[in-house]
N, C-alpha and C. Protein backbone atom coordinates (compact mmCIF):
# COMPACT_ATOMS: atom_id res chain seq x y z
N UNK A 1 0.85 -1.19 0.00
CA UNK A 1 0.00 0.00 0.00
C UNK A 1 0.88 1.24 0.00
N UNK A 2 0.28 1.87 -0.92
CA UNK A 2 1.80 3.44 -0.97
C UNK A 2 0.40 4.22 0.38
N UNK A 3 1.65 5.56 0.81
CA UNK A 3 1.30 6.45 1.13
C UNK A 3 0.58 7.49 0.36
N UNK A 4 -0.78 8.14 0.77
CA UNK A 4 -1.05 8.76 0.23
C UNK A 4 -0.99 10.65 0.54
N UNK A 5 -0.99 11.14 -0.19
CA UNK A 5 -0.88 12.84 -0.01
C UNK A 5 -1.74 13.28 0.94
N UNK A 6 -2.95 13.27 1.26
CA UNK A 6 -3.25 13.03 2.30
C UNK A 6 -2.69 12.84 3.99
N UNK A 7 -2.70 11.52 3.89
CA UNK A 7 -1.70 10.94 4.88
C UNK A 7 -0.30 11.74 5.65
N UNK A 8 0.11 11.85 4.09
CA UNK A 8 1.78 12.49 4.46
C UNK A 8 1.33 14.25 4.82
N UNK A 9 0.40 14.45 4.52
CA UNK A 9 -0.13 16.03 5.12
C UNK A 9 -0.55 16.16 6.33
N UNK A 10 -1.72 15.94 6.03
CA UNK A 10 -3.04 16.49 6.75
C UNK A 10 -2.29 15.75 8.60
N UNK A 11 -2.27 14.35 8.49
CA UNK A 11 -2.05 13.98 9.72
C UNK A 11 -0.86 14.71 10.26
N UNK A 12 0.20 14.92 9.96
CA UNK A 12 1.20 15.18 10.68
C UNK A 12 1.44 16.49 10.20
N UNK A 13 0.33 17.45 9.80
CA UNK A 13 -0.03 18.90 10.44
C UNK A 13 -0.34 19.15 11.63
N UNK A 14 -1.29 18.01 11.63
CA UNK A 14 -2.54 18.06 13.11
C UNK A 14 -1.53 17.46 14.04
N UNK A 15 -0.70 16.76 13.84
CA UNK A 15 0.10 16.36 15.24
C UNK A 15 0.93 17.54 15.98
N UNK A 16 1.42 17.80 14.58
CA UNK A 16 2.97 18.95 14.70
C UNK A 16 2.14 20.32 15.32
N UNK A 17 0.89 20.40 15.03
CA UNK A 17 0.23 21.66 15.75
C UNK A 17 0.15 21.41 16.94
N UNK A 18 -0.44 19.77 17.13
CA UNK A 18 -0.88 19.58 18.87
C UNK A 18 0.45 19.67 20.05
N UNK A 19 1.36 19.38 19.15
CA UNK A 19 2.66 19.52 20.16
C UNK A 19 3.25 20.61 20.17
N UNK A 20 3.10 21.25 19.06
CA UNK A 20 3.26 23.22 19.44
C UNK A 20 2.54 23.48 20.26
N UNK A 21 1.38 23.49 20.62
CA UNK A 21 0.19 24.10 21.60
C UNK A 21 0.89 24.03 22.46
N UNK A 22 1.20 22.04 22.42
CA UNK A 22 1.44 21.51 23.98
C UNK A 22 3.00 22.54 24.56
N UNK A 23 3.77 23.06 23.64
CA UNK A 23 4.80 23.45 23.57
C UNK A 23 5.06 24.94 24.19
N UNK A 24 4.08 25.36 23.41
CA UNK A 24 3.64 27.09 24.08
C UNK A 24 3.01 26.76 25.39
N UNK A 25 1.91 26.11 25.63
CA UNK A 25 1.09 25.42 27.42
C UNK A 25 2.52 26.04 28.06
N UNK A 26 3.58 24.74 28.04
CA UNK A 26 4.53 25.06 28.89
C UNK A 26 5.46 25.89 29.07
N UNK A 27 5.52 26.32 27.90
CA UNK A 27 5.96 27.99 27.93
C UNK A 27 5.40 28.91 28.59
N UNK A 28 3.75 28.96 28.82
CA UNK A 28 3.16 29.88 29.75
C UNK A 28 3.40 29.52 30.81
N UNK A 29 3.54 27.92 31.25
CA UNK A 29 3.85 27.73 32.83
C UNK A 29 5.00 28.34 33.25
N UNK A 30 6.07 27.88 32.65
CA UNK A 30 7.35 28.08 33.17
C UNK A 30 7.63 29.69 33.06
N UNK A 31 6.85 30.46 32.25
CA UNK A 31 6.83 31.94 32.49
C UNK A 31 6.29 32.67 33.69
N UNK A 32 5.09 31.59 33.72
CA UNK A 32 4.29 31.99 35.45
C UNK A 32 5.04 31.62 36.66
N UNK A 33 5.42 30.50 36.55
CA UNK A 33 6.01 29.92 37.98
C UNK A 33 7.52 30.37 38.21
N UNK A 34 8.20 31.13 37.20
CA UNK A 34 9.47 32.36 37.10
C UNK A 34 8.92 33.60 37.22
N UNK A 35 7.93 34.39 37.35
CA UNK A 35 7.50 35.58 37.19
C UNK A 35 8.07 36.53 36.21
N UNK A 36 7.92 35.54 34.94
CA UNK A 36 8.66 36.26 33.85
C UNK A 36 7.28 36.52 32.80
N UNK A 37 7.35 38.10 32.40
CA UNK A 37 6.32 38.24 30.90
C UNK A 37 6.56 37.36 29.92
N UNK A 38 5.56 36.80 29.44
CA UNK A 38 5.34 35.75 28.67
C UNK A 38 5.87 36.74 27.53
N UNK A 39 5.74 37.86 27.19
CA UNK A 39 6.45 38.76 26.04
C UNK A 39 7.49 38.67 25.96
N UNK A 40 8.55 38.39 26.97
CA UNK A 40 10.12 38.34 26.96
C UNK A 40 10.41 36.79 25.80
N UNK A 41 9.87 35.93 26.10
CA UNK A 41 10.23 34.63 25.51
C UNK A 41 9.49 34.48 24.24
N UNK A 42 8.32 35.73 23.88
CA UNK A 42 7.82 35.68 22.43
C UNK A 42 8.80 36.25 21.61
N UNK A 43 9.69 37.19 22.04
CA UNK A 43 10.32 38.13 21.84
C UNK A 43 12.04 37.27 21.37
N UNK A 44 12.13 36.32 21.64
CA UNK A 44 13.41 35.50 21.89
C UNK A 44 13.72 35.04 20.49
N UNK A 45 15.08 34.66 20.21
CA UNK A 45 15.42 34.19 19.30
C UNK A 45 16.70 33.86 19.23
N UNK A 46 16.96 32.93 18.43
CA UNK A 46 17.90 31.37 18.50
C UNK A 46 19.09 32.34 18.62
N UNK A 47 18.82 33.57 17.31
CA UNK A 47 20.35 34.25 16.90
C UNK A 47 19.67 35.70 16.38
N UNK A 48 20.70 36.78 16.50
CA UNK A 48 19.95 38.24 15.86
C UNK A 48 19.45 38.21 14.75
N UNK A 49 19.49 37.25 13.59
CA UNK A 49 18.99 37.46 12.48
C UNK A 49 18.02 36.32 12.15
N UNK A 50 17.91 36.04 13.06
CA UNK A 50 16.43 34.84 12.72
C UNK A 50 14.90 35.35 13.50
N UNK A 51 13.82 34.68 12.58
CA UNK A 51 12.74 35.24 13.03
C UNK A 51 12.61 34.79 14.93
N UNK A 52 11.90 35.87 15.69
CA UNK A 52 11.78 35.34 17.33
C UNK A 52 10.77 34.77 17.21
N UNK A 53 10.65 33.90 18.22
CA UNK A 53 9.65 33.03 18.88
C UNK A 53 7.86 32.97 18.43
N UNK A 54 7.49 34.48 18.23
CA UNK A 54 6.17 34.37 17.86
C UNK A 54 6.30 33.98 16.58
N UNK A 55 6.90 34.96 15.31
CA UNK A 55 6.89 34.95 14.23
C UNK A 55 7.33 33.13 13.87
N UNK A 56 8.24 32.29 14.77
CA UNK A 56 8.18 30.83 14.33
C UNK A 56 7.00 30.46 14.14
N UNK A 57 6.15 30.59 15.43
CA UNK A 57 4.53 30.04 15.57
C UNK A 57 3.53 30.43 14.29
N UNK A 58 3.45 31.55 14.00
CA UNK A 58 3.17 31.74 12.72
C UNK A 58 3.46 31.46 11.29
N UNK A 59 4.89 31.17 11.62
CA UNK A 59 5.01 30.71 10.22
C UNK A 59 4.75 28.73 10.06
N UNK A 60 5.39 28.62 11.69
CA UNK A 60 4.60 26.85 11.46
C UNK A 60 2.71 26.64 11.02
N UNK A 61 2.21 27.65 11.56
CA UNK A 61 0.73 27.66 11.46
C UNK A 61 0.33 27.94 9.32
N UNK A 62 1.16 29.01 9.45
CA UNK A 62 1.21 29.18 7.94
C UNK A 62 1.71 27.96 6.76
N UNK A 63 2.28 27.08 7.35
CA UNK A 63 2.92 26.14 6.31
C UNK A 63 1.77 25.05 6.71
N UNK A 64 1.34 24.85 7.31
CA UNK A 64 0.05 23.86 8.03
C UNK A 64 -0.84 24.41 7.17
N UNK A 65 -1.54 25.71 6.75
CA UNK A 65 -2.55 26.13 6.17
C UNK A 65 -2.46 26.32 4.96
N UNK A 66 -1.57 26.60 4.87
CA UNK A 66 -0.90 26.97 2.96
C UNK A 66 -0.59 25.77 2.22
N UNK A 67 -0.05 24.58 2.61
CA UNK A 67 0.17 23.41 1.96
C UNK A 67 -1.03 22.68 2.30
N UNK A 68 -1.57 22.55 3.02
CA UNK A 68 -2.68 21.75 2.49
C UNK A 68 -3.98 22.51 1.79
N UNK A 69 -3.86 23.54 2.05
CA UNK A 69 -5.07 24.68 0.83
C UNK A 69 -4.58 24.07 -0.47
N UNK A 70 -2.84 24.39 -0.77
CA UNK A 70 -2.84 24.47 -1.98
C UNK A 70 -2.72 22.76 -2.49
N UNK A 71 -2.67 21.88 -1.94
CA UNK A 71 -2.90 20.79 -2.34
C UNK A 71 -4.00 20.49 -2.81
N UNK A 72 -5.13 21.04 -2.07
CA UNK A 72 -6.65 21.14 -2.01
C UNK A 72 -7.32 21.62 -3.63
N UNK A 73 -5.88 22.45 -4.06
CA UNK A 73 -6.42 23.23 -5.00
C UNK A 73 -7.48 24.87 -4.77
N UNK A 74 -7.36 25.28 -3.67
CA UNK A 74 -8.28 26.45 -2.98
C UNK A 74 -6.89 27.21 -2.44
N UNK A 75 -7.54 28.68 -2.34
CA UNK A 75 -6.57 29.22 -1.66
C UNK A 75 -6.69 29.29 -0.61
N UNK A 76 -5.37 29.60 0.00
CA UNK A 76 -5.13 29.71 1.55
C UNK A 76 -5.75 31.08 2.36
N UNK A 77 -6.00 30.42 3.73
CA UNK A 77 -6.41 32.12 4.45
C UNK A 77 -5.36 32.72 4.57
N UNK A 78 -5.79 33.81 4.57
CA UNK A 78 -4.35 34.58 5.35
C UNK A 78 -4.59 35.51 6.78
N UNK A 79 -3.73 34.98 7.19
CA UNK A 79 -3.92 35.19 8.54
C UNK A 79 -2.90 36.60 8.75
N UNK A 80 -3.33 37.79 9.67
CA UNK A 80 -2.57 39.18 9.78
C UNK A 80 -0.96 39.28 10.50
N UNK A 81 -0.96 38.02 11.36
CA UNK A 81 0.65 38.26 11.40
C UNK A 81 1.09 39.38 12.26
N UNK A 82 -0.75 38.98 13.57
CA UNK A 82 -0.55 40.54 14.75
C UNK A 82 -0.57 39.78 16.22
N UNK A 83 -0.15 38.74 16.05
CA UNK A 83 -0.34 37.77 17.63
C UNK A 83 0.85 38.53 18.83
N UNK A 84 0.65 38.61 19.61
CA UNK A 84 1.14 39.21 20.65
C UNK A 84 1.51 39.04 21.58
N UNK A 85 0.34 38.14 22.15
CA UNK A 85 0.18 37.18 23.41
C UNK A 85 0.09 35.83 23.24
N UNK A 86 0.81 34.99 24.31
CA UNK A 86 0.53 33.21 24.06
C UNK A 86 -0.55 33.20 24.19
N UNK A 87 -2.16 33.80 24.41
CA UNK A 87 -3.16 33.32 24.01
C UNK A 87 -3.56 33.50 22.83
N UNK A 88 -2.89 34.54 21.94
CA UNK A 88 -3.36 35.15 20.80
C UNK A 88 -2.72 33.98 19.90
N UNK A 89 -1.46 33.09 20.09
CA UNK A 89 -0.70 32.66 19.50
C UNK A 89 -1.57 31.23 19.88
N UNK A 90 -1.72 30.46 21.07
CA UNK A 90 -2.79 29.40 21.12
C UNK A 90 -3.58 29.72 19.97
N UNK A 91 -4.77 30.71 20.22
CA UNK A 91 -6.19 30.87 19.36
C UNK A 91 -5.44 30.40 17.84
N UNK A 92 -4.72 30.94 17.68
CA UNK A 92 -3.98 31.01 15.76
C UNK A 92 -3.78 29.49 15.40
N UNK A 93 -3.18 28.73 16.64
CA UNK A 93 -3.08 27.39 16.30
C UNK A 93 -4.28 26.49 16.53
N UNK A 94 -4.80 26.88 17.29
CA UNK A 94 -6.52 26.19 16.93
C UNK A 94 -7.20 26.29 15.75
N UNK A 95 -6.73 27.95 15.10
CA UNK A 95 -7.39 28.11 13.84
C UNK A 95 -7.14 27.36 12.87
N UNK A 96 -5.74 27.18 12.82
CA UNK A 96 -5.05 26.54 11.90
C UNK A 96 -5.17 24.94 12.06
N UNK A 97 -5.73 24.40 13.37
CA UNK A 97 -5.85 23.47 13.79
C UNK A 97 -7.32 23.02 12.97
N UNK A 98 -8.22 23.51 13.35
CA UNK A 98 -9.52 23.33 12.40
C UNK A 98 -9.63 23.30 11.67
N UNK A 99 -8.66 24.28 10.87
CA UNK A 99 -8.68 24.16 9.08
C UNK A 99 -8.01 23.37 8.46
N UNK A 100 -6.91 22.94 9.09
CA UNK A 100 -6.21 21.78 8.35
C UNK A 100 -7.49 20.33 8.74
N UNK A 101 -8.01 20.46 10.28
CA UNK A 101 -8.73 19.12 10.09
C UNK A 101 -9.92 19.08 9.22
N UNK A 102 -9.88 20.55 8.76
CA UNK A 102 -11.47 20.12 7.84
C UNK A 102 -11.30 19.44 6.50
N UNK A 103 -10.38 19.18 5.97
CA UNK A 103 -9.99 18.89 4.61
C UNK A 103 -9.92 17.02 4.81
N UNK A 104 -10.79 16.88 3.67
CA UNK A 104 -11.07 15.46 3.81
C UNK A 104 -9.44 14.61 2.68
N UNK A 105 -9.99 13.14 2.98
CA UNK A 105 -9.05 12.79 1.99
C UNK A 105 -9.14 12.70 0.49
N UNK A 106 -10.06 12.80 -0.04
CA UNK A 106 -10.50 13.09 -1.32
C UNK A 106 -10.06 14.48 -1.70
N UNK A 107 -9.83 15.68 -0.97
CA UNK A 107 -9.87 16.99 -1.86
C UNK A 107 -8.09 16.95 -1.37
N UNK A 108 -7.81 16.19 -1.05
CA UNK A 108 -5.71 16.11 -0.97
C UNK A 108 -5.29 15.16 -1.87
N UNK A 109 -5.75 14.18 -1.57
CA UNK A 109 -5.42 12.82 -2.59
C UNK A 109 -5.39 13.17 -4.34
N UNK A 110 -4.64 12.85 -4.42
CA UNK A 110 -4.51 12.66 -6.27
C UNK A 110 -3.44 14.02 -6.44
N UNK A 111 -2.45 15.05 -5.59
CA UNK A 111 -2.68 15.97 -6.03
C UNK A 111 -0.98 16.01 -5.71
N UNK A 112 -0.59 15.06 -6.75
CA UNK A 112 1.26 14.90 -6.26
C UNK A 112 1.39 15.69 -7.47
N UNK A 113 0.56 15.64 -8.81
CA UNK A 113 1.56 16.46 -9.74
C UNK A 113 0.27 17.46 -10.01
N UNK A 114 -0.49 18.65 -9.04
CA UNK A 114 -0.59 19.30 -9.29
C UNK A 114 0.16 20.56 -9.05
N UNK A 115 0.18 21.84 -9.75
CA UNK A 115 0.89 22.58 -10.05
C UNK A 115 1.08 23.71 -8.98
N UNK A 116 1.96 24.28 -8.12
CA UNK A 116 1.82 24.68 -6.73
C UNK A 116 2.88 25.95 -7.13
N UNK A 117 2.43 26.95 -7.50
CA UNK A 117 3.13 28.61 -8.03
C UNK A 117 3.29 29.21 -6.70
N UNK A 118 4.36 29.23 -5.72
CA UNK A 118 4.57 30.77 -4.42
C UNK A 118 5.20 31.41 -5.48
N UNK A 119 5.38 32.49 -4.55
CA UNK A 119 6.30 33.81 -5.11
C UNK A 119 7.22 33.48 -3.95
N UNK A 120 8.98 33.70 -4.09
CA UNK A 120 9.58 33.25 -3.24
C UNK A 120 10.88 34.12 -3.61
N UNK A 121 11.22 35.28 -3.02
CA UNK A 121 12.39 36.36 -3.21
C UNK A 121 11.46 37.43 -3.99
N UNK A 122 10.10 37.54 -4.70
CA UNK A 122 9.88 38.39 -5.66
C UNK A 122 9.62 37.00 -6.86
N UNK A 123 10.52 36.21 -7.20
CA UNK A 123 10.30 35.38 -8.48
C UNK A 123 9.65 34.25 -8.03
N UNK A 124 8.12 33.70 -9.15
CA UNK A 124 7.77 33.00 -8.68
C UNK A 124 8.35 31.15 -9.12
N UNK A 125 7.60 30.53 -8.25
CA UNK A 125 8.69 28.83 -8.29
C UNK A 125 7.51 28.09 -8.41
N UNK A 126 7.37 27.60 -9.15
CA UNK A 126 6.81 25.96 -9.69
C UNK A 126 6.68 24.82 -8.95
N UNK A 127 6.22 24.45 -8.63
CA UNK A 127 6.38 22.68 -8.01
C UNK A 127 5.11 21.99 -8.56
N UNK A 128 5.52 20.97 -8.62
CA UNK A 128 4.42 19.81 -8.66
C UNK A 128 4.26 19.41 -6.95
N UNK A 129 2.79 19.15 -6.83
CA UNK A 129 2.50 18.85 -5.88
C UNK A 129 3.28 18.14 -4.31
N UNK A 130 3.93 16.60 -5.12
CA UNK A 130 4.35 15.63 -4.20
C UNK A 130 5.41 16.34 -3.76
N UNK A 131 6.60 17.30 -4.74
CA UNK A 131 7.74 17.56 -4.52
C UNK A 131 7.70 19.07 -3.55
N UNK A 132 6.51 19.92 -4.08
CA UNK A 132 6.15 20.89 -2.87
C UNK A 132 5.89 20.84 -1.51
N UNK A 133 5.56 19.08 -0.87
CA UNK A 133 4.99 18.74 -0.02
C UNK A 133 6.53 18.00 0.73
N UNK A 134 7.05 16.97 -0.22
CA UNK A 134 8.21 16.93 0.61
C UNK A 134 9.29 17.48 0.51
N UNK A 135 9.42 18.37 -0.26
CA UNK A 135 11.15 19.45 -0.45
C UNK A 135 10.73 20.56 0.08
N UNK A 136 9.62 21.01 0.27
CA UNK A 136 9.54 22.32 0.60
C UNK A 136 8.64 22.47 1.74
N UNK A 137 7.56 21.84 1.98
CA UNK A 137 6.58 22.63 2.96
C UNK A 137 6.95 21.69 4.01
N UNK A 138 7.04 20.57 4.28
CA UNK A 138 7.53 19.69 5.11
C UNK A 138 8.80 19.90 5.80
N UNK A 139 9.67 20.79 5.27
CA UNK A 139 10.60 20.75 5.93
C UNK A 139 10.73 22.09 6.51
N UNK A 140 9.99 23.25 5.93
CA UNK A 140 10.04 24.10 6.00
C UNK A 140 9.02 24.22 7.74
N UNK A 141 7.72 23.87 7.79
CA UNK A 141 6.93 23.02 8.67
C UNK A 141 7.91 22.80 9.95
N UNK A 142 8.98 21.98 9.40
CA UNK A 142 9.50 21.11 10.97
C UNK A 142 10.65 22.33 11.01
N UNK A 143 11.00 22.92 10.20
CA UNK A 143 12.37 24.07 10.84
C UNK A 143 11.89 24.79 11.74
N UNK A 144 10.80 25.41 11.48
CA UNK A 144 9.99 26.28 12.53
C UNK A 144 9.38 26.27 13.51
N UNK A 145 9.30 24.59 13.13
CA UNK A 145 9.00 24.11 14.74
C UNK A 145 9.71 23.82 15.97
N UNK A 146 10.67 23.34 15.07
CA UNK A 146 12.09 22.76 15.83
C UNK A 146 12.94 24.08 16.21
N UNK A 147 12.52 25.29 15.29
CA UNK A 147 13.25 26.58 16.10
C UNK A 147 12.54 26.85 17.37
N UNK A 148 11.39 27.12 16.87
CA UNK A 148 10.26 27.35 17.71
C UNK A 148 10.40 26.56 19.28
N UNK A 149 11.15 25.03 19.31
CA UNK A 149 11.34 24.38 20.31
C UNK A 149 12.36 25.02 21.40
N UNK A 150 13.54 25.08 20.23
CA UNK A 150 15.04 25.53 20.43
C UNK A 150 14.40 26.94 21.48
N UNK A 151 14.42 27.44 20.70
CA UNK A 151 14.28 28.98 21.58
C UNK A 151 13.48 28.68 23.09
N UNK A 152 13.07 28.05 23.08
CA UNK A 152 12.17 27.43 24.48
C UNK A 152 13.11 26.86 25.33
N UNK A 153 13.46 25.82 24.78
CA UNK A 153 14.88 25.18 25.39
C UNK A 153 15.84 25.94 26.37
N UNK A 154 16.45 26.74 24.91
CA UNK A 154 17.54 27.59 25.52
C UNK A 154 16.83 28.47 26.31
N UNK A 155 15.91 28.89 26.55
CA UNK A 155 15.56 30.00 27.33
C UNK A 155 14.87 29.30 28.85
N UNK A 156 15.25 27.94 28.97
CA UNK A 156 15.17 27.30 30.24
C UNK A 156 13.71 26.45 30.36
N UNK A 157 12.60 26.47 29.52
CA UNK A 157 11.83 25.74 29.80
C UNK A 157 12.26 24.16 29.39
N UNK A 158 11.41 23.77 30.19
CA UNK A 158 11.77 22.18 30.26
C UNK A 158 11.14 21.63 29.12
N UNK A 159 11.66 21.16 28.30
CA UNK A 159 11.11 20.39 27.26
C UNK A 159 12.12 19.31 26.33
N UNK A 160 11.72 18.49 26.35
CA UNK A 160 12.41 17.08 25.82
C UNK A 160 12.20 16.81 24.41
N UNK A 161 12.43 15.70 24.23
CA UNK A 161 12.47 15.42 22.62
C UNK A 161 10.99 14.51 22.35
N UNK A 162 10.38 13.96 23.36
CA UNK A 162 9.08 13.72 23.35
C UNK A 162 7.78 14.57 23.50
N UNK A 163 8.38 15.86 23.60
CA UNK A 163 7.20 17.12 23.58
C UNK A 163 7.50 17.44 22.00
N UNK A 164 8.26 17.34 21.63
CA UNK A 164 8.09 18.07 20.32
C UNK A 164 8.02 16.63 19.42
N UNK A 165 8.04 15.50 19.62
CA UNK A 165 7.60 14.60 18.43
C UNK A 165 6.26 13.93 19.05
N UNK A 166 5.87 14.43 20.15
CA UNK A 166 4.66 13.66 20.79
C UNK A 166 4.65 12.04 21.31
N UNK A 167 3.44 11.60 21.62
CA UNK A 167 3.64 10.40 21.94
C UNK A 167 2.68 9.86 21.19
N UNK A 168 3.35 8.37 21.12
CA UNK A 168 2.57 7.48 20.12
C UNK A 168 1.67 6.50 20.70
C-alpha cells in the first residue's frame, strides 16, 4: 500500500500543531512559575537574524494552512501576522488546527503532480505537488517548529524530545 498525499499532510499537520500548543502550554507555565512576561520569551530568538519566537509560531501555522489549501487546490487564508500574546498565539493554532482538520481525503489525494506557483524572493517557483509537499513545505513546517522548540529550550523551559515529536 503506498502512502497517500493526504496521509503524508493532513495527519502530521494536526500532530505537529498539537505539540506546538502543547509546547507554548509550557511555555506559559514556566513563564508563570518564574515571574517572567510571557512577552520576553515571544520576543526571543535562536540568533539576531532569525525570526523570534512568535513569528516561528506563525510561520509553522502558515505552512500547516498553505500546503494543504494548496494541495486542495483552494486558496489559503491569510492570517494578519498581529499575535502578541501566548493566548493570541494558542487561538492562531486552533485556527489553523480546524482548518487543516477540515480537509477530507478526497480533496488532498490525487494531487502529487498538481501545479503549486509561491512567489519566493519576488520570483515565482513551480512545483508539482508531491515535490512541494516533501522538499519544501515539510521541511520548511519542521524548521519552525524545531526553532520554535530551540528557543524554548535555551531559554530554560523544560522540554524534551518527546514534547516536540509527541507520543505514540
Amino acid at each position: 500500500m503506498s502512502l497517500s498525499m493526504y496521509q503524508a499532510s493532513v495527519p502530521v499537520f494536526l500532530r505537529g500543531l498539537d505539540n506546538l500548543s502543547a509546547i507554548v502550554a509550557k511555555a506559559a507555565e514556566h513563564a508563570a512559575a518564574r515571574k517572567v512576561d510571557p512577552a520576553v520569551l515571544l520576543g526571543c530568538r535562536l540568533y539576531p537574524d532569525m525570526f523570534p519566537l512568535s513569528r516561528q509560531i506563525q510561520l509553522v501555522t502558515d505552512f500547516a494552512k498553505g500546503t494543504t489549501a494548496r494541495l486542495a487546490g483552494i486558496e489559503p487564508p491569510k492570517y494578519e501576522d498581529v499575535e502578541t500574546t501566548v493566548e493570541q498565539l494558542q487561538a492562531r493554532i486552533a485556527k489553523t488546527r480546524d482548518f487543516v482538520a477540515g480537509f477530507s481525503a478526497a480533496q488532498v489525494d490525487g494531487s502529487e503532480d498538481r501545479e503549486v506557483t509561491l512567489t519566493i524572493g519576488g520570483q515565482p517557483r513551480v512545483y508539482k505537488g508531491q515535490d512541494y509537499l516533501l522538499n519544501f513545505a515539510l521541511p520548511n513546517f519542521y524548521f519552525h517548529a524545531a526553532t520554535a522548540y530551540g528557543i524554548l529550550r535555551h531559554n530554560g523551559v523544560e522540554l524534551g524530545k518527546r514534547d516536540f515529536v509527541g507520543r505514540s
